[in-house]
Protein backbone atom coordinates (compact mmCIF):
# COMPACT_ATOMS: atom_id res chain seq x y z
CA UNK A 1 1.66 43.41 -47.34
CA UNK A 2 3.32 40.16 -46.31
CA UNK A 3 1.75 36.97 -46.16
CA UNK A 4 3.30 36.07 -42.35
CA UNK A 5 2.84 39.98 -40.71
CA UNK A 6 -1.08 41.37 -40.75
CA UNK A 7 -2.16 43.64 -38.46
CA UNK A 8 -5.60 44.40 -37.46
CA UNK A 9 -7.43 47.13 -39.52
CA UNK A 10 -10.18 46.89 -37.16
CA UNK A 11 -7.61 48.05 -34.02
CA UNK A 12 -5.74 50.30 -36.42
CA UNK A 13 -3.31 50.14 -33.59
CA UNK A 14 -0.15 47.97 -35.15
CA UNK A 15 -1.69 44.86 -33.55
CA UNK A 16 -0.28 41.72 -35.10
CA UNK A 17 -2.66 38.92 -36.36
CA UNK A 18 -1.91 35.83 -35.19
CA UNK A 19 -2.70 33.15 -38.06
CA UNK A 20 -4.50 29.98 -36.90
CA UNK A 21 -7.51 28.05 -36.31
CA UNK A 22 -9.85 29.15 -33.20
CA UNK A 23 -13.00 28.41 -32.05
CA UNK A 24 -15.41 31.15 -32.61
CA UNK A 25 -18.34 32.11 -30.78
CA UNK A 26 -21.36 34.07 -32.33
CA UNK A 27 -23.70 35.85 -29.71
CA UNK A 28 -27.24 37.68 -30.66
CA UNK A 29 -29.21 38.45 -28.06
CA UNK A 30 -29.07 35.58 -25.14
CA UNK A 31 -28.33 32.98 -28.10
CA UNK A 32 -25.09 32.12 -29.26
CA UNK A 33 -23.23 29.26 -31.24
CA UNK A 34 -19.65 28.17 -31.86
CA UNK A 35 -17.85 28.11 -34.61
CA UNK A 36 -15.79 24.95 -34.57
CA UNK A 37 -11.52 25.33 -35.56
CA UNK A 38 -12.27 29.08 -38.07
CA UNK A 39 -8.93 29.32 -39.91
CA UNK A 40 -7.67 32.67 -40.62
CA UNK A 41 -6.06 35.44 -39.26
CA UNK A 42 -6.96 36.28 -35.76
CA UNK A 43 -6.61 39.44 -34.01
CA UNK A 44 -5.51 39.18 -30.26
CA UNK A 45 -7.37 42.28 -29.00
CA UNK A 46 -10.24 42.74 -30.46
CA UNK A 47 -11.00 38.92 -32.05
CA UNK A 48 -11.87 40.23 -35.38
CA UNK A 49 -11.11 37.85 -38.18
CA UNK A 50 -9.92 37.93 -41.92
CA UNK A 51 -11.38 34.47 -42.84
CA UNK A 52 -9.41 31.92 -44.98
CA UNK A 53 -11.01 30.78 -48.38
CA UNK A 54 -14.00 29.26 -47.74
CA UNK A 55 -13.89 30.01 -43.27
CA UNK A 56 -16.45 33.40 -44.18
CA UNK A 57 -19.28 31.39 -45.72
CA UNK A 58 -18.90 28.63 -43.13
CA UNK A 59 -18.78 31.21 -40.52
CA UNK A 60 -21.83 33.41 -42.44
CA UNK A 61 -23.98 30.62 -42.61
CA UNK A 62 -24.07 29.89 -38.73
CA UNK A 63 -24.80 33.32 -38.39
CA UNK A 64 -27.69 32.86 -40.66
CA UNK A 65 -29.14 30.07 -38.75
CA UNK A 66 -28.40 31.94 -35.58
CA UNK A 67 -30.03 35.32 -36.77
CA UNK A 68 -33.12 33.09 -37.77
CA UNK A 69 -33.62 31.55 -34.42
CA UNK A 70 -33.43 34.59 -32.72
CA UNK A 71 -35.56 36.25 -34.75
CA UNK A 72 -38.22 33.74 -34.40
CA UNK A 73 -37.62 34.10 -30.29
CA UNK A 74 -37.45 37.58 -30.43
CA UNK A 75 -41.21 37.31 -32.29
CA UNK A 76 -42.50 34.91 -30.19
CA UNK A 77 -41.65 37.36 -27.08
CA UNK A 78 -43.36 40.11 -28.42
CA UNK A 79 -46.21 38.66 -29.32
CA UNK A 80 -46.48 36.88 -25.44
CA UNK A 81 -45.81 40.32 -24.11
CA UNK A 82 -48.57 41.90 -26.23
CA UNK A 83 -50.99 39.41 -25.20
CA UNK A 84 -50.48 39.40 -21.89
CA UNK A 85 -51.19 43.11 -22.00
CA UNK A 86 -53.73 42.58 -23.09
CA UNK A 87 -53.35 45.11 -26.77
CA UNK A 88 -54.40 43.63 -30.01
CA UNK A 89 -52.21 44.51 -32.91
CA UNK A 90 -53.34 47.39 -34.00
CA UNK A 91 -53.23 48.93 -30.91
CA UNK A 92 -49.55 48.06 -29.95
CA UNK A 93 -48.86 49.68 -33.07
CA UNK A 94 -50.47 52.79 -32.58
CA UNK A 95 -49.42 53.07 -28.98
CA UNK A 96 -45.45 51.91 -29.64
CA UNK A 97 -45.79 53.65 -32.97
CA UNK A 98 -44.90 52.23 -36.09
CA UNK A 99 -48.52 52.08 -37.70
CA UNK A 100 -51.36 49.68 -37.00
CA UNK A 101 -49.99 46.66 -39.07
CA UNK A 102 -46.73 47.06 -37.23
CA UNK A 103 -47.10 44.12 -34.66
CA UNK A 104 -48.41 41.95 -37.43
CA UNK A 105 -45.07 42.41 -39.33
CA UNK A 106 -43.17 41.94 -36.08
CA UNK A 107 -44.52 38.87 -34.64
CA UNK A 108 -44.20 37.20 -38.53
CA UNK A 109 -40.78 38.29 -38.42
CA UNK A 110 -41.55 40.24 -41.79
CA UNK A 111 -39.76 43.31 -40.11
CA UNK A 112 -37.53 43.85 -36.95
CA UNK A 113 -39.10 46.39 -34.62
CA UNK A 114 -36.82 49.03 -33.50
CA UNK A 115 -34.44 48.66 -30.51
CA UNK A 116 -36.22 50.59 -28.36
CA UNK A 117 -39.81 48.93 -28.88
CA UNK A 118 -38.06 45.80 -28.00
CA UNK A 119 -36.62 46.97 -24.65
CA UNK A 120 -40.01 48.84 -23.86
CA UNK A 121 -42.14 45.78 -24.11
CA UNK A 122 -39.21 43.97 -21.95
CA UNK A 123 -39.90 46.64 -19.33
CA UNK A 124 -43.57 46.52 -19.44
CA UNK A 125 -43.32 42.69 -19.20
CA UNK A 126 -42.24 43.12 -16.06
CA UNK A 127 -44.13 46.18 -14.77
CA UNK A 128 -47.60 46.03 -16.79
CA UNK A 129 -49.18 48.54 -14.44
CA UNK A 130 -46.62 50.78 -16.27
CA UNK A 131 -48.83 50.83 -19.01
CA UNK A 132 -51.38 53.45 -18.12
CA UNK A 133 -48.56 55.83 -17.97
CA UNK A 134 -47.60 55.01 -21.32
CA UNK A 135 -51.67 55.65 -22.64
């Protein structure tokens, strides 16, 4: 392949990178943080990237940062939402599924709960009488 024509394997349509430096922006969840001048090859479309030397661990270890703060929020949440109705650990464990220690390992962060859990709680959060159904 030659160095001044890449296309985008991530389009897989014949899209043409577009070498340069950009700005990118990471999102997770309502967070996100930008990248300052990434140099590499840039895809038009679909703003995938094939870093230049040294751009992917820059560009990794924002992530990382990012992925721990929103972990930590995303913890802090649950745990909130728990209280407030009014289940101990244990029992949001048992009731969400998961196991009884399940809640522990969430709000520590230990493990990420499943999708699903998370958008459940975010429901209930707003609708708690919604939780008798759910018993």
């Amino acid at each position: 392949m030659s160095e001044d024509k890449r296309y985008c394997l991530q389009c897989d349509d014949g899209t043409l990178l577009e070498h340069g430096s950009i700005d990118k922006t990471i999102m997770i969840d309502a967070l996100s943080v930008v990248v300052p001048q990434v140099s590499g090859w840039h895809c038009p479309a679909c703003h995938d990237c094939e870093f230049d030397d040294g751009e992917g661990k820059r560009y990794s270890a924002a992530l990382s940062v990012l992925r721990k703060q929103a972990d930590a929020e995303r913890a802090a949440s649950m745990r909130a939402i728990r209280k407030k109705l009014g289940l101990r650990q244990a029992d949001a464990g048992k009731l969400f599924g998961g196991g009884v220690s399940a809640f522990s390992d969430y709000e520590r962060g230990k493990t990420q709960p499943h999708k699903s859990t998370v958008l459940l709680l975010k429901l209930l959060d707003k609708h708690p009488e919604l939780l008798a159904e759910i018993r």
